[in-house]
C-alpha atoms as a PDB file:
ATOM      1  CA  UNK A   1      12.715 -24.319  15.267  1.00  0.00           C
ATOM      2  CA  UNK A   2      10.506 -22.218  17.414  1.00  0.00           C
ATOM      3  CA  UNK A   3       7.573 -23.158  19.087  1.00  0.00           C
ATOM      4  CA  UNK A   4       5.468 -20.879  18.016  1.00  0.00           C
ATOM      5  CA  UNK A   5       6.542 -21.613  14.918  1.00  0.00           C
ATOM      6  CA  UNK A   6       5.742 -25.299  15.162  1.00  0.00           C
ATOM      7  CA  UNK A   7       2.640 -24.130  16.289  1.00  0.00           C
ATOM      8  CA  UNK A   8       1.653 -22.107  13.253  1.00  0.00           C
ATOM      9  CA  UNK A   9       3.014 -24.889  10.461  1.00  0.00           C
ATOM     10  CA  UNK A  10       0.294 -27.514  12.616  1.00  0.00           C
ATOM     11  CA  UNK A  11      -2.564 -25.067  12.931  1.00  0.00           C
ATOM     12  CA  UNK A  12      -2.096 -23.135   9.411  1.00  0.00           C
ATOM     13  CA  UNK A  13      -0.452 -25.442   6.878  1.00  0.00           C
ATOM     14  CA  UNK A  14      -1.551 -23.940   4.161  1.00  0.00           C
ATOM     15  CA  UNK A  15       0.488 -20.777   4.660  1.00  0.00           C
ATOM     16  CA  UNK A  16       3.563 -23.014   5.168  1.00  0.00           C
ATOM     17  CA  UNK A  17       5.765 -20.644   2.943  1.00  0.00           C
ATOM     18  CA  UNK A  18       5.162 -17.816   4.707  1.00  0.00           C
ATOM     19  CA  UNK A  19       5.525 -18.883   7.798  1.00  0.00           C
ATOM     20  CA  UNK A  20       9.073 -19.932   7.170  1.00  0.00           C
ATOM     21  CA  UNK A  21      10.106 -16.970   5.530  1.00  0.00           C
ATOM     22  CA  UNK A  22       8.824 -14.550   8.108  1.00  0.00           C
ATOM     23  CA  UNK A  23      11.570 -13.569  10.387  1.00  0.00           C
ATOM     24  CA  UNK A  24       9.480 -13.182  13.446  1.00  0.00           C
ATOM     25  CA  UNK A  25       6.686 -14.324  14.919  1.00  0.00           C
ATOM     26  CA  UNK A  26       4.734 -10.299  14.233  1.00  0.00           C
ATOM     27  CA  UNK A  27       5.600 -11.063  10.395  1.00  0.00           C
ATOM     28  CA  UNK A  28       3.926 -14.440  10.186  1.00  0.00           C
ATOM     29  CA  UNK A  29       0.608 -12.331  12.423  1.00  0.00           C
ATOM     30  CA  UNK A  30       0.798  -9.857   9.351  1.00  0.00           C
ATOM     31  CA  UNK A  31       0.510 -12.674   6.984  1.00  0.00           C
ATOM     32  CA  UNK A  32      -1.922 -14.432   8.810  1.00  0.00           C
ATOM     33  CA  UNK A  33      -4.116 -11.369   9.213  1.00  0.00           C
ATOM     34  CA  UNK A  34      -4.195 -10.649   5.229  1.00  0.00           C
ATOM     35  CA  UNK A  35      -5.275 -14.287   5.132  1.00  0.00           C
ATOM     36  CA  UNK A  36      -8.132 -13.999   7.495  1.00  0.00           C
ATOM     37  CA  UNK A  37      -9.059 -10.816   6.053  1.00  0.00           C
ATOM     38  CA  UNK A  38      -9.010 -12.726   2.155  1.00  0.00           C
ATOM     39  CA  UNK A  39     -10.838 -15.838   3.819  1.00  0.00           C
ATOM     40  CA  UNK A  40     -13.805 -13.742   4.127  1.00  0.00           C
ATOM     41  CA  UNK A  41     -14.057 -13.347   0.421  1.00  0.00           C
ATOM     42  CA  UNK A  42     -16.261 -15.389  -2.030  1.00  0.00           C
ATOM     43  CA  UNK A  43     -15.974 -17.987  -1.513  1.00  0.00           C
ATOM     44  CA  UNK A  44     -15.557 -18.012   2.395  1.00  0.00           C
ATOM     45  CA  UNK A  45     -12.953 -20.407   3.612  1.00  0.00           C
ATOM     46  CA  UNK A  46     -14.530 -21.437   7.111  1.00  0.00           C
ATOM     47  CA  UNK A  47     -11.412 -23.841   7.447  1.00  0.00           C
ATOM     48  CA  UNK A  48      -8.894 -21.267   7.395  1.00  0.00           C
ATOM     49  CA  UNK A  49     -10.543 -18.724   9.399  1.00  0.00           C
ATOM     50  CA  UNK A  50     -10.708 -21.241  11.924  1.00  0.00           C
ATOM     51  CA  UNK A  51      -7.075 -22.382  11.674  1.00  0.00           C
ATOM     52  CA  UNK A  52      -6.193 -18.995  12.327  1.00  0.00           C
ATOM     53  CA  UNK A  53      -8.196 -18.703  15.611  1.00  0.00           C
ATOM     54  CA  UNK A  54      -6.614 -22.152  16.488  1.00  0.00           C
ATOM     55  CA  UNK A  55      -2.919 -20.541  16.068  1.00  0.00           C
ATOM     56  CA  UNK A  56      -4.077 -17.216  18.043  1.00  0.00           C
ATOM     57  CA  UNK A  57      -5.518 -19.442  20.839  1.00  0.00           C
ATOM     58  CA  UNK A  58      -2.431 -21.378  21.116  1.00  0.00           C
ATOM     59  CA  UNK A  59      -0.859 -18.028  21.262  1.00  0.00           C
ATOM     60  CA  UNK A  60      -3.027 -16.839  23.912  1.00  0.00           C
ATOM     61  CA  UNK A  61      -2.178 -19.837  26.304  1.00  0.00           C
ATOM     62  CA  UNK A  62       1.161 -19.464  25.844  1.00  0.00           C
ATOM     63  CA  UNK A  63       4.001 -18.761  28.962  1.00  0.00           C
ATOM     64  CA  UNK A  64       6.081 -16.703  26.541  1.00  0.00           C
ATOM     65  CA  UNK A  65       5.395 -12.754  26.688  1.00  0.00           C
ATOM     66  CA  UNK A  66       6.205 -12.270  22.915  1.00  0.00           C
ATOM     67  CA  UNK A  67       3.866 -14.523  21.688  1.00  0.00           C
ATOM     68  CA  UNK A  68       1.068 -13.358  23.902  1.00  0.00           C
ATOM     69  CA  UNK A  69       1.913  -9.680  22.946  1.00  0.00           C
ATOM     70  CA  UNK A  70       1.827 -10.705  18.975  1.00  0.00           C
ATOM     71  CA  UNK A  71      -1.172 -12.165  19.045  1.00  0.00           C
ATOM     72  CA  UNK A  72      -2.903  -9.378  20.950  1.00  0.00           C
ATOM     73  CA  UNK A  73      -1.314  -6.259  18.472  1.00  0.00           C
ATOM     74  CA  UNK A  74      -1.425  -8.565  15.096  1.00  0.00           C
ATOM     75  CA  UNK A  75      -4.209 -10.334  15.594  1.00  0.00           C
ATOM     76  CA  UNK A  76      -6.950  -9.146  18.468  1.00  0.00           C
ATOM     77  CA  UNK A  77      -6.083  -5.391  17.869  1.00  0.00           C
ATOM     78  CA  UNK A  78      -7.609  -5.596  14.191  1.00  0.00           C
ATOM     79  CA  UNK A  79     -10.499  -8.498  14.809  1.00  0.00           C
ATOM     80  CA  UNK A  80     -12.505  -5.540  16.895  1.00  0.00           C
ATOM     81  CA  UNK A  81     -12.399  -3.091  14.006  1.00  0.00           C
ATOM     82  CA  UNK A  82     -12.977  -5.900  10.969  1.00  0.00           C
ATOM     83  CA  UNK A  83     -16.274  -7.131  12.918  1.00  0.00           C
ATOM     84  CA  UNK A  84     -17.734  -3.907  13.571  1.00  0.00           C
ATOM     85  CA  UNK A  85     -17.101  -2.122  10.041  1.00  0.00           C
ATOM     86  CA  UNK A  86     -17.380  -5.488   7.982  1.00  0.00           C
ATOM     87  CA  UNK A  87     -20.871  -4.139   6.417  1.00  0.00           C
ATOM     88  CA  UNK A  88     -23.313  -6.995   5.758  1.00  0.00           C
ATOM     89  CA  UNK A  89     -21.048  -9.451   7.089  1.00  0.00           C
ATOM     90  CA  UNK A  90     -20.713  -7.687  10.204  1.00  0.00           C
ATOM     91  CA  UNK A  91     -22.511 -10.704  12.367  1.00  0.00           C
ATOM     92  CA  UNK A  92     -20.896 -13.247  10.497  1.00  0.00           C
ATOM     93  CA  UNK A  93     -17.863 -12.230  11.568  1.00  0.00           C
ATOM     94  CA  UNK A  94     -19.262 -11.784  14.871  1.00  0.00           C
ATOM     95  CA  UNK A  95     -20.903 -15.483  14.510  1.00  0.00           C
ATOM     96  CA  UNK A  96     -17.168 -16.950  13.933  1.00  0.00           C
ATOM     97  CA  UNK A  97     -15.923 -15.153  16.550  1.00  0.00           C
ATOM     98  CA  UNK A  98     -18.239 -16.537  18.726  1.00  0.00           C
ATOM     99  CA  UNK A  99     -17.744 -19.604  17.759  1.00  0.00           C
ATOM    100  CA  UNK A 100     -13.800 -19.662  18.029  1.00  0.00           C
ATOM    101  CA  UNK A 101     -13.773 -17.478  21.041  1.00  0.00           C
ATOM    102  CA  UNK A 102     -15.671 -18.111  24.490  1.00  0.00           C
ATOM    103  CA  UNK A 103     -16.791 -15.547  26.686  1.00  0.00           C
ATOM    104  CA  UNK A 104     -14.191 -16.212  28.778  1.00  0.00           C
ATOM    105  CA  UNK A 105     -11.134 -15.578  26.284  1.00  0.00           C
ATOM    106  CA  UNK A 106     -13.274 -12.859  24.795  1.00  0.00           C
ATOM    107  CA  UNK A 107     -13.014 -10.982  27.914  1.00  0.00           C
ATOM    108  CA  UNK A 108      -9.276 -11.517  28.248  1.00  0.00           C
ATOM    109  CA  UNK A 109      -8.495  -9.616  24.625  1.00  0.00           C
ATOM    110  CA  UNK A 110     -11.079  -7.077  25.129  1.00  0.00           C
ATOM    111  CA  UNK A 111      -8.768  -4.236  25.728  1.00  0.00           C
ATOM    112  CA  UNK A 112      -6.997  -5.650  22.165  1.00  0.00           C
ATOM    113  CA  UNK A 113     -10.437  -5.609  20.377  1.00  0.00           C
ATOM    114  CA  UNK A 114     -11.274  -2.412  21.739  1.00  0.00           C
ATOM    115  CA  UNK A 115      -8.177  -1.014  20.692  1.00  0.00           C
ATOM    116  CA  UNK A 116      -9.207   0.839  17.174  1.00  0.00           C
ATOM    117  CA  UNK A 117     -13.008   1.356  17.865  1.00  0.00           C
ATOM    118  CA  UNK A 118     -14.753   3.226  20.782  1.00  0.00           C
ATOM    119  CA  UNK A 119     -16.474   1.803  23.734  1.00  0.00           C
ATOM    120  CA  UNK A 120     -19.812   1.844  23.232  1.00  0.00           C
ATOM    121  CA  UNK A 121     -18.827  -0.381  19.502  1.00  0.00           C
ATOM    122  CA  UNK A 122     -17.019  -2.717  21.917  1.00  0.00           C
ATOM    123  CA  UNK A 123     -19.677  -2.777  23.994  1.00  0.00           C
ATOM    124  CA  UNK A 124     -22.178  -3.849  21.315  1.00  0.00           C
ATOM    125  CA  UNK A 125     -19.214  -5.830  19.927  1.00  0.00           C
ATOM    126  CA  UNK A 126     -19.747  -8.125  23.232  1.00  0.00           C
ATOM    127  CA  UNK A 127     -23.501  -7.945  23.737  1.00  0.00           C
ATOM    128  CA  UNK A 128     -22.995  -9.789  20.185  1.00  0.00           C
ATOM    129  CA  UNK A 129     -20.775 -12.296  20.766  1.00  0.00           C
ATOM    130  CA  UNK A 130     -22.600 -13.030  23.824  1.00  0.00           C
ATOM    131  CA  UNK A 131     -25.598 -13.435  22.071  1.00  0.00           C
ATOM    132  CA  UNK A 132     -24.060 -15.834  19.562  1.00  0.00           C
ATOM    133  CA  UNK A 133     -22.701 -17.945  22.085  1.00  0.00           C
ATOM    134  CA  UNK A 134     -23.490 -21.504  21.070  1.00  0.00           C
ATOM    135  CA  UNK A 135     -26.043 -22.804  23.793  1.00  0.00           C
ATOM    136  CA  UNK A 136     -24.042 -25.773  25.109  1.00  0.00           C
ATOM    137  CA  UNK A 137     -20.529 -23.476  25.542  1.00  0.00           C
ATOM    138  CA  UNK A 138     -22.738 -21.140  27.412  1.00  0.00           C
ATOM    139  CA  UNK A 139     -23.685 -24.769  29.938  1.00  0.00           C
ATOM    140  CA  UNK A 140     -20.197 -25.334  30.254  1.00  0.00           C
ATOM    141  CA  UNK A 141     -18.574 -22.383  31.202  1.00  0.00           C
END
């Protein structure tokens, strides 16, 4: 078995079918992404949403090109677009991104975020996650 596939059966259990079906690692991002976008629903599911952002960090930090690149198209490319034109739950997307994502790996996908909305909404995309920043990760970075 793959890593990344390890990797996804530890951080998302849950989806445990459809990770083993998917063929590659950009199928298991699509069904990830559908569940991220669903988690936001009534109820919310705070636990998924961040077991997703687990997976995608693990992704991030990872030596393997194809993993990295994944992440970034099925993953990062959307979460830009889905924050700015969530409507009323605009900042608390913004608010879970902030508190899955530091400043620090926020700046490393920003090209990815920015990918489907214009600079000046990525721009105000980051002034917000800046802003939501829990206090002590802003100490510690």
């Amino acid at each position: 078995m793959s890593a990344w596939r390890r990797a996804a059966l530890e951080c998302v259990p849950e989806l445990r079918q459809k990770i083993e079906k998917a063929e590659t690692l950009t199928y298991v991002w699509i069904e990830l992404w559908l569940a991220f976008v669903e988690a936001y629903e009534e109820p919310k599911r705070d636990d998924l949403i961040a077991e997703i952002y687990h997976f995608a960090k693990w992704c991030l930090a990872s030596k393997d090109l194809e993993v990295r690149s994944a992440v970034w198209i099925g993953f990062f490319e959307h979460l830009g677009s889905y924050a700015i034109e969530k409507g009323s739950r605009s900042l608390e997307v913004v608010k879970d991104m902030a508190r899955h994502i530091s400043v620090r790996q926020f700046g490393s996908v920003r090209v990815a975020l920015g990918y489907f909305i214009t600079a000046k909404q990525l721009e105000d995309l980051a002034d917000r996650h800046r802003k939501e920043i829990p206090k002590w990760q802003k100490l510690s970075k």
